[in-house]
C-alpha atoms as a PDB file:
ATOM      1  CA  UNK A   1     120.340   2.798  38.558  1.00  0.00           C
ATOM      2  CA  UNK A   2     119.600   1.045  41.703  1.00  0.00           C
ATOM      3  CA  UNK A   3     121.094   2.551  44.813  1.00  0.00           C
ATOM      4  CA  UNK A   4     122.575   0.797  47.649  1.00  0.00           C
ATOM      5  CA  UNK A   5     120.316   1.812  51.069  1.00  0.00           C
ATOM      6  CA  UNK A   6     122.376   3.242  53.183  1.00  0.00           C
ATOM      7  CA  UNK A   7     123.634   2.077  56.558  1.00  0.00           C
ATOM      8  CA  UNK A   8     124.956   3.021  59.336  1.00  0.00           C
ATOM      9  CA  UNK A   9     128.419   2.035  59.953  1.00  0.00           C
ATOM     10  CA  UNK A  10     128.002  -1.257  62.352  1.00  0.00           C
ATOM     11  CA  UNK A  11     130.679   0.165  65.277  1.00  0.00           C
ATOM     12  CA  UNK A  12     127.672   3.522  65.200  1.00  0.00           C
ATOM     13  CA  UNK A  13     125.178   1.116  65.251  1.00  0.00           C
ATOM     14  CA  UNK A  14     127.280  -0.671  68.561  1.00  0.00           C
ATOM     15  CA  UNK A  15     127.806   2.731  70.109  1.00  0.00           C
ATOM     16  CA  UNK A  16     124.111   3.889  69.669  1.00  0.00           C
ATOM     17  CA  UNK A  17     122.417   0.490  71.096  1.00  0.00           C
ATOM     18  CA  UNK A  18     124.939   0.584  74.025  1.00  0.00           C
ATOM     19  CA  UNK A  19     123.362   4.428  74.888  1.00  0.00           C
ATOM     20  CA  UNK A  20     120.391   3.669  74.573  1.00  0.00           C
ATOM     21  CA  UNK A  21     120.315   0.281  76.383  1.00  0.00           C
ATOM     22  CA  UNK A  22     121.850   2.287  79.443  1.00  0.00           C
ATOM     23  CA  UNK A  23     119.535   4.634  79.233  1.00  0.00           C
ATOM     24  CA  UNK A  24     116.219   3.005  78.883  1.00  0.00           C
ATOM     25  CA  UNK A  25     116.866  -0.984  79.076  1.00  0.00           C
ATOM     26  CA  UNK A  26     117.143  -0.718  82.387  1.00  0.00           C
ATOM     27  CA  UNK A  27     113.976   0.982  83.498  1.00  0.00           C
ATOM     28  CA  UNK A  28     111.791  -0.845  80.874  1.00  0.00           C
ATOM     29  CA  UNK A  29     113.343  -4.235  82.275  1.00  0.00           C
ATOM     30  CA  UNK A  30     112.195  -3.392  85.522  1.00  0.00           C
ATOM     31  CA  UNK A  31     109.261  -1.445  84.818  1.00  0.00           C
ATOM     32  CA  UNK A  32     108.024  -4.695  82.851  1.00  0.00           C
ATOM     33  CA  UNK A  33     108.758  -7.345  85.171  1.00  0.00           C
ATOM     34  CA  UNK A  34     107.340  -5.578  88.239  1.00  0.00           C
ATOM     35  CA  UNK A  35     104.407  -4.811  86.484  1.00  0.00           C
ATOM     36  CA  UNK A  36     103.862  -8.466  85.660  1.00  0.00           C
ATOM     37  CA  UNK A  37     104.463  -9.277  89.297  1.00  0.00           C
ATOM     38  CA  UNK A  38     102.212  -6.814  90.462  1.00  0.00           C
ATOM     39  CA  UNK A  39      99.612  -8.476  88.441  1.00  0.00           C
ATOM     40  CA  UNK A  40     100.783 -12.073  89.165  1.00  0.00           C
ATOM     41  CA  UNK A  41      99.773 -11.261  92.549  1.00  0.00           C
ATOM     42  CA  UNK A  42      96.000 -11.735  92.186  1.00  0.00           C
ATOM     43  CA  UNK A  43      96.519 -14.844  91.301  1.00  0.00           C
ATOM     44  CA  UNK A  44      98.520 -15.977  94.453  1.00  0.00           C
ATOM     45  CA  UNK A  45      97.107 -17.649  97.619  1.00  0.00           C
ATOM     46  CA  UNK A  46      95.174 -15.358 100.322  1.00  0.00           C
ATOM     47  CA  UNK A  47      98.329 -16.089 102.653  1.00  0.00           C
ATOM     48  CA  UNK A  48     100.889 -14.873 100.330  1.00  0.00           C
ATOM     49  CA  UNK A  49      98.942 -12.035  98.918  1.00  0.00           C
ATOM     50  CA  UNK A  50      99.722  -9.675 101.742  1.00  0.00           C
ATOM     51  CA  UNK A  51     103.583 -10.309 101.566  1.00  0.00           C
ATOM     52  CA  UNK A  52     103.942  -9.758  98.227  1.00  0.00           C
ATOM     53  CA  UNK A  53     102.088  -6.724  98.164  1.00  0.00           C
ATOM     54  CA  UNK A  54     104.510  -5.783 101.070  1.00  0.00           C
ATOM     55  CA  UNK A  55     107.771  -6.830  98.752  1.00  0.00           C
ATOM     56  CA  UNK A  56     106.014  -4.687  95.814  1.00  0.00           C
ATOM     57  CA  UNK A  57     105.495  -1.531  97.380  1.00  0.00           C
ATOM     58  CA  UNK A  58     108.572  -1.813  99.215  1.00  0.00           C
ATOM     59  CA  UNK A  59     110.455  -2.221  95.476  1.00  0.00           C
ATOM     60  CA  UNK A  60     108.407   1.163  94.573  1.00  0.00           C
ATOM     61  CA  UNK A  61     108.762   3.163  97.542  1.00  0.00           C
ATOM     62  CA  UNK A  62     113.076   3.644  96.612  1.00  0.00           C
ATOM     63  CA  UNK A  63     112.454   3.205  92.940  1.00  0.00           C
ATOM     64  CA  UNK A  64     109.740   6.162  91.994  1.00  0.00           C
ATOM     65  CA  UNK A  65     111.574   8.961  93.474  1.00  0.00           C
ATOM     66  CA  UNK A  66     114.420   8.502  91.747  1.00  0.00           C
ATOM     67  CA  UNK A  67     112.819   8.741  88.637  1.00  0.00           C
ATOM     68  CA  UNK A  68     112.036  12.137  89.293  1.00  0.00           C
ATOM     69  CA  UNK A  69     116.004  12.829  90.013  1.00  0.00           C
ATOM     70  CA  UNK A  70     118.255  14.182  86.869  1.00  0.00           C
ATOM     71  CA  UNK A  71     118.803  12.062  84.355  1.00  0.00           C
ATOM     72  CA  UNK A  72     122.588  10.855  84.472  1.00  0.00           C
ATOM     73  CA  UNK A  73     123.814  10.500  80.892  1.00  0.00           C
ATOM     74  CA  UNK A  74     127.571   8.617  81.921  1.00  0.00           C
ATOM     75  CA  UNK A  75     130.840   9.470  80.808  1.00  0.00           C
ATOM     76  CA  UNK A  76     130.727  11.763  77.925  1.00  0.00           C
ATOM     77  CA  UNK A  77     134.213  12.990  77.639  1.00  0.00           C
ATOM     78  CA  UNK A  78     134.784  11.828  74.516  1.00  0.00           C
ATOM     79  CA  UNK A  79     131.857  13.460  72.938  1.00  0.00           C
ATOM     80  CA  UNK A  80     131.931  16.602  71.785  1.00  0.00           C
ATOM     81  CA  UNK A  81     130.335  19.810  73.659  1.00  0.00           C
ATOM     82  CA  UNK A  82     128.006  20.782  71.487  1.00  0.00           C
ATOM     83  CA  UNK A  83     126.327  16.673  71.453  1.00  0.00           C
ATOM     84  CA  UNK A  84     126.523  16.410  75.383  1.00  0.00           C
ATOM     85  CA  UNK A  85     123.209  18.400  75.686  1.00  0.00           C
ATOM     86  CA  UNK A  86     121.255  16.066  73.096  1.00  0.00           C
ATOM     87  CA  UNK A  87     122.478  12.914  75.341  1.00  0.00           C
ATOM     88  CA  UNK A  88     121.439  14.616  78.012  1.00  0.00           C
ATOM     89  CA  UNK A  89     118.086  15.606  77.273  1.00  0.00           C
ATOM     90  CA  UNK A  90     117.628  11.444  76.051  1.00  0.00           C
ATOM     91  CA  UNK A  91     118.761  10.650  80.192  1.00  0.00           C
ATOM     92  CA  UNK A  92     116.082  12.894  81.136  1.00  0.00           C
ATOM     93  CA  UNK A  93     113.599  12.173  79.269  1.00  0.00           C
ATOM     94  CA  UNK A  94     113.860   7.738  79.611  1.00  0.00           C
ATOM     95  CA  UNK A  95     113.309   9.000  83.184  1.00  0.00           C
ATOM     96  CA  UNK A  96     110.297  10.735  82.334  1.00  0.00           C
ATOM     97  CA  UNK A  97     109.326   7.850  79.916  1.00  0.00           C
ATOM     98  CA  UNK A  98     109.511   5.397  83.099  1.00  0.00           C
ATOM     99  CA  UNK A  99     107.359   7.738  84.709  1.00  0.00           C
ATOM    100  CA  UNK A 100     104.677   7.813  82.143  1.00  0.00           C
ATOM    101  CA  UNK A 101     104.772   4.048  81.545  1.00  0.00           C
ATOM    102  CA  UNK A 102     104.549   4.197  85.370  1.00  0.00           C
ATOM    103  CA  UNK A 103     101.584   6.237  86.088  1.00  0.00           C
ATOM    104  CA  UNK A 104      99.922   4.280  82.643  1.00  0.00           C
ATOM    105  CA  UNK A 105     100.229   0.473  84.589  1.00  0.00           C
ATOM    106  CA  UNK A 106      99.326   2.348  87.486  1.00  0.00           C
ATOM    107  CA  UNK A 107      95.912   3.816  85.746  1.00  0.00           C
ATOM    108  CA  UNK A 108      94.714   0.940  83.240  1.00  0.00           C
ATOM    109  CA  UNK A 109      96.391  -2.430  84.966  1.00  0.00           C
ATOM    110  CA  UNK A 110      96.071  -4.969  83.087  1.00  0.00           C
ATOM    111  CA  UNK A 111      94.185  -3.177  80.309  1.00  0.00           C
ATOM    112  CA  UNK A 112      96.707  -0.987  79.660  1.00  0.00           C
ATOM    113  CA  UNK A 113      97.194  -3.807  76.638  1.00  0.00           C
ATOM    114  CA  UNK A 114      94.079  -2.253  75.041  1.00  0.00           C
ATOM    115  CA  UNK A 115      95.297   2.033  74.989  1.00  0.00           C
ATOM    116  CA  UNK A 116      97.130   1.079  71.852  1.00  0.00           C
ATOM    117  CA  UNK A 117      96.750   4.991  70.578  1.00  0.00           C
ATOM    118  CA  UNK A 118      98.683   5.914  74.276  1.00  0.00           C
ATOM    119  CA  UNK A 119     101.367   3.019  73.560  1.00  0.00           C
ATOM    120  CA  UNK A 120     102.610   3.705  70.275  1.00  0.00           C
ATOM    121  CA  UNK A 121     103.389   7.481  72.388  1.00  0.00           C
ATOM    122  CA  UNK A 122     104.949   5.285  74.333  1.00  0.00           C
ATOM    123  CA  UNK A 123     106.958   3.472  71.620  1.00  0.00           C
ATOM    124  CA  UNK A 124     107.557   6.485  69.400  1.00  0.00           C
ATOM    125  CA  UNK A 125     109.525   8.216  72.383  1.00  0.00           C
ATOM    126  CA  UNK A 126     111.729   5.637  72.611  1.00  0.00           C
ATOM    127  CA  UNK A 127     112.210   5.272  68.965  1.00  0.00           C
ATOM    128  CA  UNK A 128     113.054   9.097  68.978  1.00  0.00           C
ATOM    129  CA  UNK A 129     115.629   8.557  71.525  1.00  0.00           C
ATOM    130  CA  UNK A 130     117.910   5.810  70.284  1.00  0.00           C
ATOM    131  CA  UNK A 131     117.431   8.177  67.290  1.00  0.00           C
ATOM    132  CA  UNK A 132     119.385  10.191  68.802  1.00  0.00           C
ATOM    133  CA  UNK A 133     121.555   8.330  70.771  1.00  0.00           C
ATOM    134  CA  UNK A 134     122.751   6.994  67.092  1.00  0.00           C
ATOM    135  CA  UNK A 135     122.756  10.346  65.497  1.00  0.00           C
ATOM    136  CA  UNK A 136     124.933  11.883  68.502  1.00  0.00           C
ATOM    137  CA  UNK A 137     127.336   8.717  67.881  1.00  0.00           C
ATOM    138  CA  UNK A 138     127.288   9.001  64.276  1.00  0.00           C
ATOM    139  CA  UNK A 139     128.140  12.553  63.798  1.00  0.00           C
ATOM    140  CA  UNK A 140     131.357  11.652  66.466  1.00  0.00           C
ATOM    141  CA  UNK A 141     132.154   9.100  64.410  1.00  0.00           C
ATOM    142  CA  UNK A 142     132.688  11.586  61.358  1.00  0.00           C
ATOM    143  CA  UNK A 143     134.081  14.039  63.595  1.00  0.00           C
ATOM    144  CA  UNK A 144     137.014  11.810  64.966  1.00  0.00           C
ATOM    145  CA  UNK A 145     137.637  10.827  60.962  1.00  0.00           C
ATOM    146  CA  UNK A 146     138.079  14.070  60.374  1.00  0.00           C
ATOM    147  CA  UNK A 147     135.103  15.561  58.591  1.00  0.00           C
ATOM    148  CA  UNK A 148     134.120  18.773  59.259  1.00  0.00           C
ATOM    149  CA  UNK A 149     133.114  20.111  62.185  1.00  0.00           C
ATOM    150  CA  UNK A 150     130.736  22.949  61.681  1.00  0.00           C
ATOM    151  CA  UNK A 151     129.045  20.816  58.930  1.00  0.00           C
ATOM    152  CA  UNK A 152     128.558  17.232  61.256  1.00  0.00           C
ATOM    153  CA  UNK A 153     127.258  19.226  64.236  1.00  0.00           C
ATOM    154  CA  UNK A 154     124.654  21.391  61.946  1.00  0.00           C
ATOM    155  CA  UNK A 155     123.047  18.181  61.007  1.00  0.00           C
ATOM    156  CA  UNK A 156     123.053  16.461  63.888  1.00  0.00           C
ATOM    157  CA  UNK A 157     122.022  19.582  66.157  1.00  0.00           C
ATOM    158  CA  UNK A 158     119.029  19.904  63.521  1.00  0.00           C
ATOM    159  CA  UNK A 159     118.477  16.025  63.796  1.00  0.00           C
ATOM    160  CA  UNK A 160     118.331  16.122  67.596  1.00  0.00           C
ATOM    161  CA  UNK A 161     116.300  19.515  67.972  1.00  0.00           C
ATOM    162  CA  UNK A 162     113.608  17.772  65.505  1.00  0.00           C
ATOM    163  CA  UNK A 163     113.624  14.885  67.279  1.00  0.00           C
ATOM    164  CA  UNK A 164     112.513  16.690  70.681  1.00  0.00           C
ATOM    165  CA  UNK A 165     110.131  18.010  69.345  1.00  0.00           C
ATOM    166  CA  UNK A 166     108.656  14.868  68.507  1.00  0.00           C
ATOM    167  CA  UNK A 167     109.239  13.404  71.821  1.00  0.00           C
ATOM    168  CA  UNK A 168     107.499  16.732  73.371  1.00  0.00           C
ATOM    169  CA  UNK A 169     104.431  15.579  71.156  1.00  0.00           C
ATOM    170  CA  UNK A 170     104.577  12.303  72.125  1.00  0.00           C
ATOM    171  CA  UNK A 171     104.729  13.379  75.724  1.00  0.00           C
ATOM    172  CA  UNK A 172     102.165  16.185  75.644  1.00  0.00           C
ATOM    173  CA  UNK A 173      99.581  13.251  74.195  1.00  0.00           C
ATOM    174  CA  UNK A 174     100.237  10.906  77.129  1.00  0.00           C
ATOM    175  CA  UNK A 175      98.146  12.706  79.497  1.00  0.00           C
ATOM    176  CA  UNK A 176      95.400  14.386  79.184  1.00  0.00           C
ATOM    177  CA  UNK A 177      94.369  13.183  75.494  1.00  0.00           C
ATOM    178  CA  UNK A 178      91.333  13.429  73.398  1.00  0.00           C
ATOM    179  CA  UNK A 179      91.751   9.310  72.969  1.00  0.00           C
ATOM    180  CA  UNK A 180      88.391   8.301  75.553  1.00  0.00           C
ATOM    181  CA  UNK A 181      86.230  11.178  73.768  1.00  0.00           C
ATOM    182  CA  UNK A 182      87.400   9.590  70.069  1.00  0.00           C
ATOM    183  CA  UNK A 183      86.688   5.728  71.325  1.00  0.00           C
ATOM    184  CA  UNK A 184      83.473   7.030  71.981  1.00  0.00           C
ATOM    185  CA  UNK A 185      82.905   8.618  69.050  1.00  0.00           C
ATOM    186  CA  UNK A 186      83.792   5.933  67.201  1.00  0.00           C
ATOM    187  CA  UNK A 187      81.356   3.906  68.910  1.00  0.00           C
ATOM    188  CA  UNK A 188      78.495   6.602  68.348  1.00  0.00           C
ATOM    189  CA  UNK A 189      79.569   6.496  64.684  1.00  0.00           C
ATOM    190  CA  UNK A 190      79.606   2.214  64.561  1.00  0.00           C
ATOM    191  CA  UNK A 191      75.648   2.877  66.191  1.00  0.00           C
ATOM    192  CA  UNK A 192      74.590   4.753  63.108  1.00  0.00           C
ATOM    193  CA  UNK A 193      74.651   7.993  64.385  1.00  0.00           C
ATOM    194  CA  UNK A 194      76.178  11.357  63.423  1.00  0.00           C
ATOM    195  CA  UNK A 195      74.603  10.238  59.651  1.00  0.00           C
ATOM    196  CA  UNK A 196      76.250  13.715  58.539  1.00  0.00           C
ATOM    197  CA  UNK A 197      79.314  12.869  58.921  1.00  0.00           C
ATOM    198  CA  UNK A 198      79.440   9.657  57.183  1.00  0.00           C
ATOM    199  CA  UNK A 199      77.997  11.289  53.797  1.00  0.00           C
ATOM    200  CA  UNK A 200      80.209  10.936  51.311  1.00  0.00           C
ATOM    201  CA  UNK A 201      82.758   8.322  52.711  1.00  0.00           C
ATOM    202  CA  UNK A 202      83.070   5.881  50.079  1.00  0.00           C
END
Protein backbone atom coordinates (compact mmCIF):
# COMPACT_ATOMS: atom_id res chain seq x y z
CA UNK A 1 0.00 0.00 0.00
CA UNK A 2 1.22 3.30 -1.07
CA UNK A 3 2.04 5.72 1.69
CA UNK A 4 1.37 9.31 1.78
CA UNK A 5 5.09 11.27 2.13
CA UNK A 6 5.00 13.00 4.92
CA UNK A 7 4.98 16.75 5.48
CA UNK A 8 5.56 19.08 7.62
CA UNK A 9 2.67 20.91 8.91
CA UNK A 10 2.65 24.30 6.62
CA UNK A 11 2.42 26.89 9.93
CA UNK A 12 6.20 24.63 10.91
CA UNK A 13 7.17 25.09 7.61
CA UNK A 14 6.20 29.25 8.14
CA UNK A 15 7.91 29.26 11.50
CA UNK A 16 11.13 27.46 10.26
CA UNK A 17 11.65 29.74 6.94
CA UNK A 18 10.98 32.87 9.11
CA UNK A 19 14.24 31.57 11.49
CA UNK A 20 16.13 30.88 9.16
CA UNK A 21 15.55 33.89 6.84
CA UNK A 22 16.53 36.07 10.01
CA UNK A 23 19.27 34.30 10.54
CA UNK A 24 21.04 33.86 7.31
CA UNK A 25 18.92 35.91 4.54
CA UNK A 26 20.27 38.74 5.68
CA UNK A 27 23.98 38.18 5.53
CA UNK A 28 23.78 36.14 2.24
CA UNK A 29 21.73 39.20 0.74
CA UNK A 30 24.42 41.37 1.53
CA UNK A 31 27.26 39.19 1.28
CA UNK A 32 25.99 38.57 -2.46
CA UNK A 33 25.30 41.91 -3.62
CA UNK A 34 28.52 43.46 -2.28
CA UNK A 35 30.40 40.87 -3.72
CA UNK A 36 28.92 41.59 -7.13
CA UNK A 37 29.69 45.25 -6.59
CA UNK A 38 33.03 44.64 -5.61
CA UNK A 39 33.50 42.95 -8.85
CA UNK A 40 31.36 45.42 -10.89
CA UNK A 41 33.99 47.75 -10.02
CA UNK A 42 36.61 46.70 -12.59
CA UNK A 43 34.49 47.40 -14.98
CA UNK A 44 33.81 51.12 -14.03
CA UNK A 45 35.60 54.23 -15.41
CA UNK A 46 39.29 55.11 -14.03
CA UNK A 47 37.51 58.24 -12.30
CA UNK A 48 34.98 56.34 -10.45
CA UNK A 49 37.11 53.40 -9.61
CA UNK A 50 38.73 55.03 -6.63
CA UNK A 51 35.33 56.12 -5.02
CA UNK A 52 33.82 53.07 -5.17
CA UNK A 53 36.55 51.25 -3.80
CA UNK A 54 36.31 53.97 -1.02
CA UNK A 55 32.26 53.22 -0.58
CA UNK A 56 33.28 49.32 -0.54
CA UNK A 57 35.72 49.19 2.05
CA UNK A 58 33.97 51.67 3.97
CA UNK A 59 30.66 49.07 3.82
CA UNK A 60 33.33 46.32 5.16
CA UNK A 61 35.20 48.12 7.65
CA UNK A 62 31.58 48.19 10.22
CA UNK A 63 30.28 45.03 8.66
CA UNK A 64 33.27 42.26 9.28
CA UNK A 65 33.66 42.80 12.88
CA UNK A 66 30.45 42.21 13.70
CA UNK A 67 30.46 39.01 12.27
CA UNK A 68 32.81 37.92 14.69
CA UNK A 69 30.28 39.24 17.62
CA UNK A 70 27.69 36.49 19.22
CA UNK A 71 25.25 35.36 17.25
CA UNK A 72 21.80 36.93 18.42
CA UNK A 73 19.10 34.28 17.99
CA UNK A 74 15.78 36.92 18.83
CA UNK A 75 13.07 36.40 21.07
CA UNK A 76 12.87 32.89 22.16
CA UNK A 77 10.51 32.98 25.01
CA UNK A 78 8.19 30.92 23.67
CA UNK A 79 10.51 28.11 22.97
CA UNK A 80 11.28 25.78 25.24
CA UNK A 81 14.73 25.63 27.34
CA UNK A 82 16.03 22.74 26.31
CA UNK A 83 15.60 24.06 22.09
CA UNK A 84 17.06 27.63 22.91
CA UNK A 85 20.66 26.21 22.72
CA UNK A 86 20.08 24.48 19.16
CA UNK A 87 18.75 28.09 17.86
CA UNK A 88 21.47 29.42 19.26
CA UNK A 89 24.22 27.51 18.01
CA UNK A 90 22.28 28.13 14.15
CA UNK A 91 22.86 32.35 15.12
CA UNK A 92 26.35 31.53 15.64
CA UNK A 93 27.19 29.60 13.24
CA UNK A 94 25.24 31.87 9.93
CA UNK A 95 27.79 34.29 11.47
CA UNK A 96 30.53 32.05 10.97
CA UNK A 97 29.01 30.96 7.57
CA UNK A 98 29.22 34.82 6.46
CA UNK A 99 32.63 34.67 7.50
CA UNK A 100 33.66 31.74 5.46
CA UNK A 101 31.72 32.87 2.38
CA UNK A 102 33.63 36.07 3.27
CA UNK A 103 37.16 35.07 3.41
CA UNK A 104 36.13 32.51 0.11
CA UNK A 105 35.12 35.91 -2.29
CA UNK A 106 37.91 37.39 -0.62
CA UNK A 107 40.47 34.40 -1.76
CA UNK A 108 39.10 33.16 -5.31
CA UNK A 109 37.09 36.53 -6.65
CA UNK A 110 35.44 35.91 -9.29
CA UNK A 111 36.48 32.26 -9.57
CA UNK A 112 35.13 31.39 -6.57
CA UNK A 113 32.22 30.10 -9.25
CA UNK A 114 34.64 27.27 -10.13
CA UNK A 115 35.48 25.68 -6.05
CA UNK A 116 32.25 23.83 -6.52
CA UNK A 117 33.65 20.95 -3.91
CA UNK A 118 34.14 24.24 -1.24
CA UNK A 119 30.47 25.53 -2.21
CA UNK A 120 28.34 22.70 -1.74
CA UNK A 121 30.25 23.10 2.20
CA UNK A 122 28.94 26.12 1.77
CA UNK A 123 25.39 25.05 0.82
CA UNK A 124 25.22 21.98 3.03
CA UNK A 125 25.71 24.31 6.20
CA UNK A 126 22.97 26.17 5.43
CA UNK A 127 20.83 23.28 4.56
CA UNK A 128 21.79 21.86 8.08
CA UNK A 129 20.64 24.95 9.68
CA UNK A 130 17.13 25.62 8.47
CA UNK A 131 17.20 21.89 9.39
CA UNK A 132 17.17 22.82 12.44
CA UNK A 133 15.53 25.87 12.63
CA UNK A 134 12.40 23.55 11.37
CA UNK A 135 13.12 20.73 13.67
CA UNK A 136 13.37 23.21 16.81
CA UNK A 137 9.85 24.64 15.49
CA UNK A 138 8.43 21.38 14.84
CA UNK A 139 9.05 19.65 18.03
CA UNK A 140 7.29 23.15 19.73
CA UNK A 141 4.68 22.66 17.67
CA UNK A 142 3.97 19.08 19.23
CA UNK A 143 4.89 20.31 22.48
CA UNK A 144 2.23 23.19 22.66
CA UNK A 145 -0.44 20.30 21.29
CA UNK A 146 0.33 18.50 23.98
CA UNK A 147 2.54 15.57 23.09
CA UNK A 148 4.98 14.53 25.26
CA UNK A 149 7.62 16.24 26.45
CA UNK A 150 10.49 13.99 27.26
CA UNK A 151 9.72 12.09 23.97
CA UNK A 152 9.60 15.53 21.39
CA UNK A 153 12.78 16.94 22.95
CA UNK A 154 14.76 13.37 22.69
CA UNK A 155 14.25 13.53 19.02
CA UNK A 156 14.78 16.77 18.33
CA UNK A 157 17.92 17.14 20.77
CA UNK A 158 19.27 13.97 18.74
CA UNK A 159 18.18 15.74 15.40
CA UNK A 160 20.00 18.96 16.29
CA UNK A 161 23.22 17.32 17.95
CA UNK A 162 23.52 15.25 14.48
CA UNK A 163 23.06 18.04 12.60
CA UNK A 164 26.20 19.94 14.22
CA UNK A 165 28.06 17.61 13.63
CA UNK A 166 27.53 17.87 10.11
CA UNK A 167 27.89 21.52 10.04
CA UNK A 168 31.37 21.00 12.08
CA UNK A 169 32.33 18.81 8.94
CA UNK A 170 31.25 21.10 6.64
CA UNK A 171 33.17 23.79 8.42
CA UNK A 172 36.35 21.88 9.20
CA UNK A 173 36.51 21.24 5.09
CA UNK A 174 36.28 24.95 4.27
CA UNK A 175 39.75 25.71 5.10
CA UNK A 176 42.50 24.03 4.83
CA UNK A 177 41.18 21.09 2.43
CA UNK A 178 42.77 18.41 0.44
CA UNK A 179 40.50 19.91 -2.71
CA UNK A 180 43.86 21.75 -4.78
CA UNK A 181 46.01 18.43 -4.11
CA UNK A 182 42.79 16.19 -5.59
CA UNK A 183 42.26 18.77 -8.77
CA UNK A 184 45.64 17.97 -9.37
CA UNK A 185 45.48 14.60 -9.11
CA UNK A 186 42.83 14.38 -11.19
CA UNK A 187 44.64 16.12 -13.76
CA UNK A 188 47.81 13.76 -13.34
CA UNK A 189 45.31 10.90 -13.68
CA UNK A 190 43.40 12.64 -17.10
CA UNK A 191 47.53 12.78 -18.40
CA UNK A 192 47.81 9.04 -18.22
CA UNK A 193 49.70 8.77 -15.31
CA UNK A 194 49.50 6.87 -12.00
CA UNK A 195 48.62 3.68 -14.65
CA UNK A 196 48.31 1.63 -11.23
CA UNK A 197 45.69 3.09 -10.10
CA UNK A 198 43.46 3.00 -13.00
CA UNK A 199 43.81 -1.00 -13.29
CA UNK A 200 40.82 -2.46 -12.92
CA UNK A 201 38.31 0.52 -13.26
CA UNK A 202 35.86 -0.64 -15.64
Amino acid sequence: MHRPAFRLPKEILKKARHSFANLIKPRARILTSKWAARFSILRLPTSERAKAVFKSGKFYASWYPKQWTGGSAGDLEKLHADLRPHVRYAAGASKRLARGLFHAMTRFGPKLDREQLLLARFVGIATELFAMSAACSFAQHKIDLGEPVAEVLSVATYFCRAAKMRIDAHFAGTSPNADRAGYDLTQELMAGKHADLRKGIV
